[in-house]
C-alpha atoms as a PDB file:
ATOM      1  CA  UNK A   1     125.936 114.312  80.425  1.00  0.00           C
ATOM      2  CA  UNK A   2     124.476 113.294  83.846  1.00  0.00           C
ATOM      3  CA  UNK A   3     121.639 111.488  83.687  1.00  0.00           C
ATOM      4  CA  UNK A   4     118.627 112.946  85.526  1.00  0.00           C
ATOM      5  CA  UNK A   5     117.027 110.410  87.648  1.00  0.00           C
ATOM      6  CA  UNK A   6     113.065 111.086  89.081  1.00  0.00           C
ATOM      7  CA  UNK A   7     112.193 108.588  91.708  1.00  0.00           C
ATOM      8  CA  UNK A   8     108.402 108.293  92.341  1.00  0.00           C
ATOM      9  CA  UNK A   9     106.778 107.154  95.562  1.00  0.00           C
ATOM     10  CA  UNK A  10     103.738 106.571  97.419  1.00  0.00           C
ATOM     11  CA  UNK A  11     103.430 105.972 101.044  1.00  0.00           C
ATOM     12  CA  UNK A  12     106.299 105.740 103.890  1.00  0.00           C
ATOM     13  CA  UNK A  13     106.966 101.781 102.626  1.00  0.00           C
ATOM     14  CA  UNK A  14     107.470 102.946  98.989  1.00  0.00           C
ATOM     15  CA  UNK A  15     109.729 106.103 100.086  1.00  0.00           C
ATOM     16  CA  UNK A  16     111.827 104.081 101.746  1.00  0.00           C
ATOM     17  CA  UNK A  17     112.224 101.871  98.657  1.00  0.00           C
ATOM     18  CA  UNK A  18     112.893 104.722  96.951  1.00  0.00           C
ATOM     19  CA  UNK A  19     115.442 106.017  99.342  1.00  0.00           C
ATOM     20  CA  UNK A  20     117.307 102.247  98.656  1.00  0.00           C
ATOM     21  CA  UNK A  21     117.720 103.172  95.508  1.00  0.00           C
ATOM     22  CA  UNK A  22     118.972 106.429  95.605  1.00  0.00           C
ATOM     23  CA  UNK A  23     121.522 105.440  97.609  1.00  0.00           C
ATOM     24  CA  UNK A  24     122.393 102.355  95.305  1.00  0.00           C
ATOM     25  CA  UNK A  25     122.127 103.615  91.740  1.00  0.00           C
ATOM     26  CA  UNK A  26     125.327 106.199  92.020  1.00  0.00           C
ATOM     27  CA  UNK A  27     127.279 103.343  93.590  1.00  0.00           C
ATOM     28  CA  UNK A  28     126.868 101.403  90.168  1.00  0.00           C
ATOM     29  CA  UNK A  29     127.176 104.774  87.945  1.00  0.00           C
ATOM     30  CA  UNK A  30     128.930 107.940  88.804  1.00  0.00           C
ATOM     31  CA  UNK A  31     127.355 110.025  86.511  1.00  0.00           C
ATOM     32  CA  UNK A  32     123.864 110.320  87.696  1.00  0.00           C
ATOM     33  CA  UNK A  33     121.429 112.680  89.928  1.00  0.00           C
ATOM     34  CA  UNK A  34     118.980 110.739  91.654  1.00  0.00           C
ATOM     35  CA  UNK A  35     116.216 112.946  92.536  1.00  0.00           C
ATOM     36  CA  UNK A  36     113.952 111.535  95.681  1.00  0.00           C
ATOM     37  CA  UNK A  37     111.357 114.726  97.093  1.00  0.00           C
ATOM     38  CA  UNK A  38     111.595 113.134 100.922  1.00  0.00           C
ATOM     39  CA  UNK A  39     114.868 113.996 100.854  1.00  0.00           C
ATOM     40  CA  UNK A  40     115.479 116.361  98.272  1.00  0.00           C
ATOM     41  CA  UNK A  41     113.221 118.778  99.313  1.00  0.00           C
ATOM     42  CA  UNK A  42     114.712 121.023 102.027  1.00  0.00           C
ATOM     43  CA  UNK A  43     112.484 122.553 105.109  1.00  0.00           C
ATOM     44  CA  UNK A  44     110.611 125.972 104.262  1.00  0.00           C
ATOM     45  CA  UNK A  45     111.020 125.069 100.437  1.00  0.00           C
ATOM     46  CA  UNK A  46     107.575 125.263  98.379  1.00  0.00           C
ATOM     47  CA  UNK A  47     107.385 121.388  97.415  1.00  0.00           C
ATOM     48  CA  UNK A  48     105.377 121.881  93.938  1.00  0.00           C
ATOM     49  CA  UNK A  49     107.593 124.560  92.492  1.00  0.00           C
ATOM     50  CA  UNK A  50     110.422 122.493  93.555  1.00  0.00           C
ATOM     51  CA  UNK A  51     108.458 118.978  91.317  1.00  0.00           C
ATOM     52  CA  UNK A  52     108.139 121.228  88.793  1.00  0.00           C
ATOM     53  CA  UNK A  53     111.616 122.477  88.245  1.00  0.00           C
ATOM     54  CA  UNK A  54     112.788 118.843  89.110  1.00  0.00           C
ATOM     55  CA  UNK A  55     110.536 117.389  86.259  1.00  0.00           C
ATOM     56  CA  UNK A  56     111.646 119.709  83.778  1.00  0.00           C
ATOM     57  CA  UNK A  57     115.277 118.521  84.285  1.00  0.00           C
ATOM     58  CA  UNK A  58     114.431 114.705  84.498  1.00  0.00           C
ATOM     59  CA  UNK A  59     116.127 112.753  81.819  1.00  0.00           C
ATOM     60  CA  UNK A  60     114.535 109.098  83.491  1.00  0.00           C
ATOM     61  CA  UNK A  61     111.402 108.332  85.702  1.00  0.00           C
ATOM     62  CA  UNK A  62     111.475 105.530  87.631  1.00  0.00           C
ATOM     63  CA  UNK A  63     108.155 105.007  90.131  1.00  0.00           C
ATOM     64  CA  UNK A  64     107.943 102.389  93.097  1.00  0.00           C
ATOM     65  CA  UNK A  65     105.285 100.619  92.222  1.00  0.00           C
ATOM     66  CA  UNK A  66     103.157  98.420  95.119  1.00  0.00           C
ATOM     67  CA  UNK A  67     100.391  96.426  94.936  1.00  0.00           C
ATOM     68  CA  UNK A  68      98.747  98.747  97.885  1.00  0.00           C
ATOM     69  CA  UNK A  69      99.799 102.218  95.658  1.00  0.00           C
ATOM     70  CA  UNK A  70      99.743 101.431  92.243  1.00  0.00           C
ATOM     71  CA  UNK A  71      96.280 103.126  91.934  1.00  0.00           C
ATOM     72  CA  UNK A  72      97.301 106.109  94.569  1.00  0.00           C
ATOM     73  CA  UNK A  73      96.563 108.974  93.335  1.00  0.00           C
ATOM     74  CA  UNK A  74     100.364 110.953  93.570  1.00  0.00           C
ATOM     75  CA  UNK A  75     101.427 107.963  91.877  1.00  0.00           C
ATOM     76  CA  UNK A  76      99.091 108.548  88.811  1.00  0.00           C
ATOM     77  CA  UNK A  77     100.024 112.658  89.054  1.00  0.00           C
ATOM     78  CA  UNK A  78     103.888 111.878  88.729  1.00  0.00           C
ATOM     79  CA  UNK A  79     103.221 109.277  86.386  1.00  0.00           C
ATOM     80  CA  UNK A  80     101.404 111.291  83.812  1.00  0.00           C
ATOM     81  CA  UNK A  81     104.358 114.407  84.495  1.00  0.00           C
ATOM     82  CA  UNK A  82     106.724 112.884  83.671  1.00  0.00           C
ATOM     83  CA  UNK A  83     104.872 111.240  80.817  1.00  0.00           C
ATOM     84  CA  UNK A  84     104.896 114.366  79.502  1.00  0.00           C
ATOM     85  CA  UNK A  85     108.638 115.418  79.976  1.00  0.00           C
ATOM     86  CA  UNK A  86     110.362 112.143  78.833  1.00  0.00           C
ATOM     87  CA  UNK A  87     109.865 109.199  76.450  1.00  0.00           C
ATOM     88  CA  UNK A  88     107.427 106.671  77.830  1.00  0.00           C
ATOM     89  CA  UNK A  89     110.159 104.098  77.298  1.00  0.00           C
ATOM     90  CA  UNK A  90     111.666 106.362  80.200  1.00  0.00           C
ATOM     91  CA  UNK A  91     108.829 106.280  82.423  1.00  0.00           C
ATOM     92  CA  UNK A  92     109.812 102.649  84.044  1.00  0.00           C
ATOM     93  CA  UNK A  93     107.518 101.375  86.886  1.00  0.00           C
ATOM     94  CA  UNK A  94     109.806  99.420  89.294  1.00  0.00           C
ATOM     95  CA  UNK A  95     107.363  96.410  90.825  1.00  0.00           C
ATOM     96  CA  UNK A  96     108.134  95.591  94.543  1.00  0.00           C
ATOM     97  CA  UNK A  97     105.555  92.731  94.924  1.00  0.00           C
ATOM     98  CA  UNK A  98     103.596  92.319  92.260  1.00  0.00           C
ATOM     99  CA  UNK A  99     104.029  91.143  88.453  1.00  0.00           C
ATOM    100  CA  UNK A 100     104.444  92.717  85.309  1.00  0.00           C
ATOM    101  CA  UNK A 101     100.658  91.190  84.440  1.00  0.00           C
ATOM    102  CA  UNK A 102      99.178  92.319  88.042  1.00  0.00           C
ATOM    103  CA  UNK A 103      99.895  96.083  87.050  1.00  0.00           C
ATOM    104  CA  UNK A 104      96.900  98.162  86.381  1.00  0.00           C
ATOM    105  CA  UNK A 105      96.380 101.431  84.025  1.00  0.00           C
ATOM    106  CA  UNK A 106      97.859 104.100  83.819  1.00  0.00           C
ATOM    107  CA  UNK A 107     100.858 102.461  85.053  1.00  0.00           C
ATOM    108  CA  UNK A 108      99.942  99.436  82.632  1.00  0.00           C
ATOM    109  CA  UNK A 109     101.260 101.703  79.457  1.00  0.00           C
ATOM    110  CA  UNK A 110     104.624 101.608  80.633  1.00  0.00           C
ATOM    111  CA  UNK A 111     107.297  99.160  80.230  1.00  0.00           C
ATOM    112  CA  UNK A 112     107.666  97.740  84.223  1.00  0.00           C
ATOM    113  CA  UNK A 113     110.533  95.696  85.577  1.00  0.00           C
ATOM    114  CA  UNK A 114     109.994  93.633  88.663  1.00  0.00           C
ATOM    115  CA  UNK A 115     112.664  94.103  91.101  1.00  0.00           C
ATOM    116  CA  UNK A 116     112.985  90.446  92.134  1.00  0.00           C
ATOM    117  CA  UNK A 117     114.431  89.505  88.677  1.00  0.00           C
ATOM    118  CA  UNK A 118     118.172  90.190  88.594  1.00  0.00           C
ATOM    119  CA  UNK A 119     118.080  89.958  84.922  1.00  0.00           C
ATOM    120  CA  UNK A 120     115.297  92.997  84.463  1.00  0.00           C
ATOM    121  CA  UNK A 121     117.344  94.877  86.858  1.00  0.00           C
ATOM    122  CA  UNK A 122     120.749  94.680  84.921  1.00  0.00           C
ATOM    123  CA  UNK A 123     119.231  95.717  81.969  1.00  0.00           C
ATOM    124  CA  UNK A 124     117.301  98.616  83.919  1.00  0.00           C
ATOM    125  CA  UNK A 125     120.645  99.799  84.952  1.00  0.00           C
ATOM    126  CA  UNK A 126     122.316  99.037  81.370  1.00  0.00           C
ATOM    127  CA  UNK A 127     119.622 101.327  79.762  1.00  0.00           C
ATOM    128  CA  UNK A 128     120.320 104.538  82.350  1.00  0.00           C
ATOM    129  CA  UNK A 129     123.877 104.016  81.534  1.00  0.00           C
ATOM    130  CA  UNK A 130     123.587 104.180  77.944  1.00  0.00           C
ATOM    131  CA  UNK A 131     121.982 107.823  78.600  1.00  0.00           C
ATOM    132  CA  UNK A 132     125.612 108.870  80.524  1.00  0.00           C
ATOM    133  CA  UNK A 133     127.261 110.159  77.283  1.00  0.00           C
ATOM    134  CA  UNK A 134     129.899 110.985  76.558  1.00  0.00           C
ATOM    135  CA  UNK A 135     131.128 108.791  79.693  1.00  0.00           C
ATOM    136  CA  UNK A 136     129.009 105.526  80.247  1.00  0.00           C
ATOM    137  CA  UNK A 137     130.774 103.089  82.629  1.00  0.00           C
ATOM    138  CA  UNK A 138     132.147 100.145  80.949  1.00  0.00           C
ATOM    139  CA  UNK A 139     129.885  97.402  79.912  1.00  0.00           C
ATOM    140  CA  UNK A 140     132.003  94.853  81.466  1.00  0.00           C
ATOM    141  CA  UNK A 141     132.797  97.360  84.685  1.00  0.00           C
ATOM    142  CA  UNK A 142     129.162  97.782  84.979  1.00  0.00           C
ATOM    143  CA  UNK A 143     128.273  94.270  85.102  1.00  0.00           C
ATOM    144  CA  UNK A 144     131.161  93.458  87.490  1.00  0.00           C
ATOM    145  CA  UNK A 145     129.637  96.507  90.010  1.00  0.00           C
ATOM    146  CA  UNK A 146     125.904  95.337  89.437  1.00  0.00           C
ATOM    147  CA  UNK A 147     127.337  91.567  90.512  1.00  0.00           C
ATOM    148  CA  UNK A 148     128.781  93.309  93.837  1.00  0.00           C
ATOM    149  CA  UNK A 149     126.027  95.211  94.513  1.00  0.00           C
ATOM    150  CA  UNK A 150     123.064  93.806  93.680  1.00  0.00           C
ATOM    151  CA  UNK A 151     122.654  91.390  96.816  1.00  0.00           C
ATOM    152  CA  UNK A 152     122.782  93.931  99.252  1.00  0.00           C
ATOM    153  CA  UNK A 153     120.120  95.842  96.851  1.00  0.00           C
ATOM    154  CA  UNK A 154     117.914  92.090  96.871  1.00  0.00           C
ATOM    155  CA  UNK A 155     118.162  91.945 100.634  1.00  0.00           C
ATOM    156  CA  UNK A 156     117.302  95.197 101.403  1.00  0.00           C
ATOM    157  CA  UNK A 157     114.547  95.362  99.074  1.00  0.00           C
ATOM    158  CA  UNK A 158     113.123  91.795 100.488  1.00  0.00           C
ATOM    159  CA  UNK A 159     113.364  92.928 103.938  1.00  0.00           C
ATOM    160  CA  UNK A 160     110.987  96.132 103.263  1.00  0.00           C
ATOM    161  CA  UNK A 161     108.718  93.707 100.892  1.00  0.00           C
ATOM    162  CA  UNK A 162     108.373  91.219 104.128  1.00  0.00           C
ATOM    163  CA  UNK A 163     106.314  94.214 105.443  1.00  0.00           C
ATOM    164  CA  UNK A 164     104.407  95.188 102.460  1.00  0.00           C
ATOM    165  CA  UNK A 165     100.406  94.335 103.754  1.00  0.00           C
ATOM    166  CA  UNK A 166     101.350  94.638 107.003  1.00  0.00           C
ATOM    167  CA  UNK A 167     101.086  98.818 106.729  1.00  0.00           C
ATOM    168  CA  UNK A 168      97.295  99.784 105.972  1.00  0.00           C
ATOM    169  CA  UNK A 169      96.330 102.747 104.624  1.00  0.00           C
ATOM    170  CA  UNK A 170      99.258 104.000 102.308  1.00  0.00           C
ATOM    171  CA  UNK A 171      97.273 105.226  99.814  1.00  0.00           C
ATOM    172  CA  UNK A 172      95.170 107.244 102.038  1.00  0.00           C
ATOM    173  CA  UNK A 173      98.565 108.455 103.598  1.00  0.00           C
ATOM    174  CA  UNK A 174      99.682 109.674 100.577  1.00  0.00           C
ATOM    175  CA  UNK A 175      96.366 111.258  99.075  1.00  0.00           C
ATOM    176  CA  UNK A 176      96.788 113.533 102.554  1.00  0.00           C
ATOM    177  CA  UNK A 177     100.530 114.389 101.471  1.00  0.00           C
ATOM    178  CA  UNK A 178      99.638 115.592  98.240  1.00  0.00           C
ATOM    179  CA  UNK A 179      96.521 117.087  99.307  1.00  0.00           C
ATOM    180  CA  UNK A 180      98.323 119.104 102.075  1.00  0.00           C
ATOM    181  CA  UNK A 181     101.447 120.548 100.105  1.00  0.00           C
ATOM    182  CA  UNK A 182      98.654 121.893  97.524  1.00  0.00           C
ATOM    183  CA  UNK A 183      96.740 123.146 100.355  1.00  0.00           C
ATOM    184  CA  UNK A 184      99.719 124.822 101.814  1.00  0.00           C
ATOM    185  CA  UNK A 185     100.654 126.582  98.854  1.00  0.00           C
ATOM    186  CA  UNK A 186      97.008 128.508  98.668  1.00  0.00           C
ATOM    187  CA  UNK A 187      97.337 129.120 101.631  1.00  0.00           C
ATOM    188  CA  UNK A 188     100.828 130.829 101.761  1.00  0.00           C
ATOM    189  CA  UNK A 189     100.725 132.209  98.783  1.00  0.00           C
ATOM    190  CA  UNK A 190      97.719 131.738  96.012  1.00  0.00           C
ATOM    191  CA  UNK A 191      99.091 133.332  93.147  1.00  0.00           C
ATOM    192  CA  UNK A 192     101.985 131.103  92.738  1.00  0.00           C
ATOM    193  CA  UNK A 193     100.030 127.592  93.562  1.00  0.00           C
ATOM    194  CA  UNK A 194      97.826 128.792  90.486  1.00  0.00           C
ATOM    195  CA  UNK A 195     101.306 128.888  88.371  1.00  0.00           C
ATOM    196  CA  UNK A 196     102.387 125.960  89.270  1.00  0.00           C
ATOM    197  CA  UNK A 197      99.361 124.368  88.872  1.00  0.00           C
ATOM    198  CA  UNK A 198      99.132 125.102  85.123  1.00  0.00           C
ATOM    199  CA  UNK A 199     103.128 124.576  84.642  1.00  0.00           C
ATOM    200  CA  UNK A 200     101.915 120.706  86.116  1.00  0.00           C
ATOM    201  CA  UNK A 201      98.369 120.514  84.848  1.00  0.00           C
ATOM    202  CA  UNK A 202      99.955 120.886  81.618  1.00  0.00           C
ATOM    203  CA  UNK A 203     101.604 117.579  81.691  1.00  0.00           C
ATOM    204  CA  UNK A 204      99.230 115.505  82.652  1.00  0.00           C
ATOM    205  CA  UNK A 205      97.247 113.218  79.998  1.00  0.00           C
ATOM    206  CA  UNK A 206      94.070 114.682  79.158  1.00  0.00           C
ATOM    207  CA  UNK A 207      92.536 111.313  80.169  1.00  0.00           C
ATOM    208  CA  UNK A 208      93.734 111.656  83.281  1.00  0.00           C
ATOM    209  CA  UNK A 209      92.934 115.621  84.777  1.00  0.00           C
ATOM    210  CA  UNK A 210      89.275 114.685  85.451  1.00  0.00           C
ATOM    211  CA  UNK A 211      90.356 112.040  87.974  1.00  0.00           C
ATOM    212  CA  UNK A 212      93.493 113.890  89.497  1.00  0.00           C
ATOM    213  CA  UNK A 213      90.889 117.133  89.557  1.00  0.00           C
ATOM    214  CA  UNK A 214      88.111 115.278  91.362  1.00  0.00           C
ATOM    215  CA  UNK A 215      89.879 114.165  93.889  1.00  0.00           C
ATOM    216  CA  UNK A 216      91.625 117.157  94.825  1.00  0.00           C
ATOM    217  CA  UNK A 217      88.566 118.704  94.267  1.00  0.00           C
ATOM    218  CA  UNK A 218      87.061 116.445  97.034  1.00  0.00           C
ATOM    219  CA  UNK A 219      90.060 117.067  99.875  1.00  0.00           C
ATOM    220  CA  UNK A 220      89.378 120.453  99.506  1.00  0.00           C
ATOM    221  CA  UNK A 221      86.052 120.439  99.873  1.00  0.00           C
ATOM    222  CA  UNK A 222      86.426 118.143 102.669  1.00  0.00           C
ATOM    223  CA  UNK A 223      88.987 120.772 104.516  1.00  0.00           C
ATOM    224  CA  UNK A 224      85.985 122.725 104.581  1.00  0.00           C
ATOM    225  CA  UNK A 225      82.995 120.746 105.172  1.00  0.00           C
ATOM    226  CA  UNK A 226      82.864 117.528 107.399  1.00  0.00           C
ATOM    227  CA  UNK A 227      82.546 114.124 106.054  1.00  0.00           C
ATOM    228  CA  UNK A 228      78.634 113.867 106.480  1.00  0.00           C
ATOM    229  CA  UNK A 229      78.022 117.408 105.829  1.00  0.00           C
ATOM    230  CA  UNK A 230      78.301 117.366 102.317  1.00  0.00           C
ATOM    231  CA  UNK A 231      77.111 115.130  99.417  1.00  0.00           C
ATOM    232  CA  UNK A 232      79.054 114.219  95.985  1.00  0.00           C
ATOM    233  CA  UNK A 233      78.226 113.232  92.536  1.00  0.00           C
ATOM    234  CA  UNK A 234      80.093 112.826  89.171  1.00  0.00           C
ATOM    235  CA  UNK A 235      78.137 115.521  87.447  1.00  0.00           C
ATOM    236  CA  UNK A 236      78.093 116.132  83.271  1.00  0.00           C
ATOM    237  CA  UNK A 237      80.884 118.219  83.553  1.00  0.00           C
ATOM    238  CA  UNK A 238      82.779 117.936  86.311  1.00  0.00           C
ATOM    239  CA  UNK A 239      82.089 117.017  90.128  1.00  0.00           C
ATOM    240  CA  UNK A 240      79.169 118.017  92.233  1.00  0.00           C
ATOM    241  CA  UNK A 241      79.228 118.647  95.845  1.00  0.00           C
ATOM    242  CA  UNK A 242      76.201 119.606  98.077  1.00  0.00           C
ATOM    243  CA  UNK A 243      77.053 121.232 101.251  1.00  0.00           C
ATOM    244  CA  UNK A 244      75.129 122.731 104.268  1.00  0.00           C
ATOM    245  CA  UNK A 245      76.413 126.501 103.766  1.00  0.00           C
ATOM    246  CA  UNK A 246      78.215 128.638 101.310  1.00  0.00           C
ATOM    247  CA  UNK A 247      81.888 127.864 100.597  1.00  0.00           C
ATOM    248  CA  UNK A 248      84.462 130.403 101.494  1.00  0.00           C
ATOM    249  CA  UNK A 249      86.134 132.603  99.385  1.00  0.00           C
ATOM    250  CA  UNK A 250      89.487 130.673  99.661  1.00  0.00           C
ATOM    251  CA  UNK A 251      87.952 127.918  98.284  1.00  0.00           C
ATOM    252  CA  UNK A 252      86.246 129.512  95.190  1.00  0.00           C
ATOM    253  CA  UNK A 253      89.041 130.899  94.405  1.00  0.00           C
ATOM    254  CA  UNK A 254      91.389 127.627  93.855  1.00  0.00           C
ATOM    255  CA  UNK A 255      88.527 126.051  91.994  1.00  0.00           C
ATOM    256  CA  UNK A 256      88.550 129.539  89.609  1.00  0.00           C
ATOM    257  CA  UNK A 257      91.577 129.505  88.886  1.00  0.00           C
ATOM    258  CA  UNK A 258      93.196 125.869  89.249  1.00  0.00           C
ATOM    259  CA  UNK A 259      89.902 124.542  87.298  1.00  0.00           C
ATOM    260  CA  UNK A 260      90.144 126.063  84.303  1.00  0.00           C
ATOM    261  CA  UNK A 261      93.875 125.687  84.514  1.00  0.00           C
ATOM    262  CA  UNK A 262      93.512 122.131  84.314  1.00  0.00           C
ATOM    263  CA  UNK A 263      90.522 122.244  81.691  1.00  0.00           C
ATOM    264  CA  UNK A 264      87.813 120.729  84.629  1.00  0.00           C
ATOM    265  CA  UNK A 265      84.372 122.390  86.052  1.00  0.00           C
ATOM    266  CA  UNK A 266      82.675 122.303  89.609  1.00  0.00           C
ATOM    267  CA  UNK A 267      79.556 122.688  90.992  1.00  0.00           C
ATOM    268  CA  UNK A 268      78.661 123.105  94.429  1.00  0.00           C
ATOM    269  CA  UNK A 269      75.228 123.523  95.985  1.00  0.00           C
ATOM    270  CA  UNK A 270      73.989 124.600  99.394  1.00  0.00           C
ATOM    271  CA  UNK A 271      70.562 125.910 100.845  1.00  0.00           C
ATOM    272  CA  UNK A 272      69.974 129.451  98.944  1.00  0.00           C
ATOM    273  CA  UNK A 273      73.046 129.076  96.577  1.00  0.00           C
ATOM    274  CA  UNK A 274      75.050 127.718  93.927  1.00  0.00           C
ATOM    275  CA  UNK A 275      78.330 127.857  92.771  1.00  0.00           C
ATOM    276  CA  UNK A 276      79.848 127.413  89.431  1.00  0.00           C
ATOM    277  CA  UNK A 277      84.278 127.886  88.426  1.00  0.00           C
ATOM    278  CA  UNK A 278      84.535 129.695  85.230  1.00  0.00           C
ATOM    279  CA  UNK A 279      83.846 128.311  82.400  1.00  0.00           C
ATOM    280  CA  UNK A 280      87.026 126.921  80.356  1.00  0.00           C
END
């Protein structure tokens, strides 16, 4: 069986981590799919449906895990997927410059390697084997490949980690990413963001929607409204925005459908009006 492989990044430093390993886990064992979106995803393709269908296959999730993005927010949406499509001892954080004891939640739940440790690594690699039935590579083969190979991974990985602080603003980088593929998809073609939202929504921890809703919540009011034109609070039930004038109907219409999809209400207030999603 070939082992379904679900990298997870945040920010151009962190894809190209990610990248690193796609490239090196097939040269250790053959019988593997290493799934990375920046360069799985062709041109034209709708990037969410494409998540989806890739998360439903995923036998292992492995997410690049930086000191800069382990609180980004695509992080914490992959995270809880794939959560919810394999077993958490699945779901392995790979550290890039921090410890095991610097990692924060959600990503604390899972078991993290850091990638500096040749030891954590080999047994990383021994575990994805193990799930290559009926043909694992050799134990012995395997460690005699991971002994070739894993210097060129170390160096590689070092170089890029050299640079790590030196990039600001990856998480904000990445919030935009998300933000925009989801803001794409309403706007190309609503019906089948609203599926794919719920398909998505679904796996998330329950813990977890509020803050994943909120903020895309807030990037799509702020597509609307400028930064100092609108106001927002954590309300009882959801998020609160004040604004200066009454949203569109593109953008009650995500929070109608993609709220209740994902079990979350929103308010928003202007001069003369108020806006509520369906209740849920």
């Amino acid at each position: 069986m070939c082992v379904k492989i679900f990298i997870s990044w945040s920010g151009d430093t962190s894809k190209q981590i990610a990248e690193i390993f796609r490239d090196w886990l097939p040269i250790l064992i053959h019988e593997i799919d290493v799934f990375v979106s920046s360069q799985d995803i062709g041109g034209g393709t709708r990037a969410l449906d494409v998540l989806a269908d890739e998360l439903d296959a995923t036998s292992y999730g492995l997410i690049v895990t930086t000191k800069a993005t382990q609180s980004a927010p695509w992080i914490n949406f992959e995270s809880g997927a794939l959560a919810k499509h394999v077993a958490k001892s699945r779901v392995v954080p790979i550290l890039i410059d921090l410890g095991v004891s610097d990692l924060k939640n959600p990503l604390a739940q899972f078991q993290a390697i850091d990638s500096r440790q040749s030891d954590a690594m080999v047994k990383l690699v021994r575990e994805i084997n193990a799930e290559a039935s009926p043909r694992p590579v050799v134990d012995e083969i395997l460690r005699k490949r991971f002994e070739a190979f894993w210097p060129e991974l170390d160096e590689k990985l070092a170089t890029v980690r050299s640079t790590l602080g030196k990039t600001s603003g990856e998480p904000a980088i990445t919030e935009k990413e998300m933000m925009a593929e989801i803001r794409a998809e309403v706007r190309r073609q609503s019906h089948q963001i609203f599926e794919i939202s719920a398909r998505i929504s679904d796996a998330l921890p329950k813990g977890e929607r509020q803050i994943i809703f909120s903020q895309i919540a807030t990037y799509m009011i702020s597509t609307e409204y400028s930064s100092n034109s609108y106001k927002h609070t954590k309300g009882d039930f959801g998020p609160t925005y004040r604004v200066e004038k009454e949203p569109s109907k593109r953008l009650t219409d995500f929070f109608d459908h993609v709220g209740p999809m994902m079990g979350q209400s929103v308010q928003i207030e202007w001069p003369g009006g108020f806006y509520s999603n369906p209740p849920f």
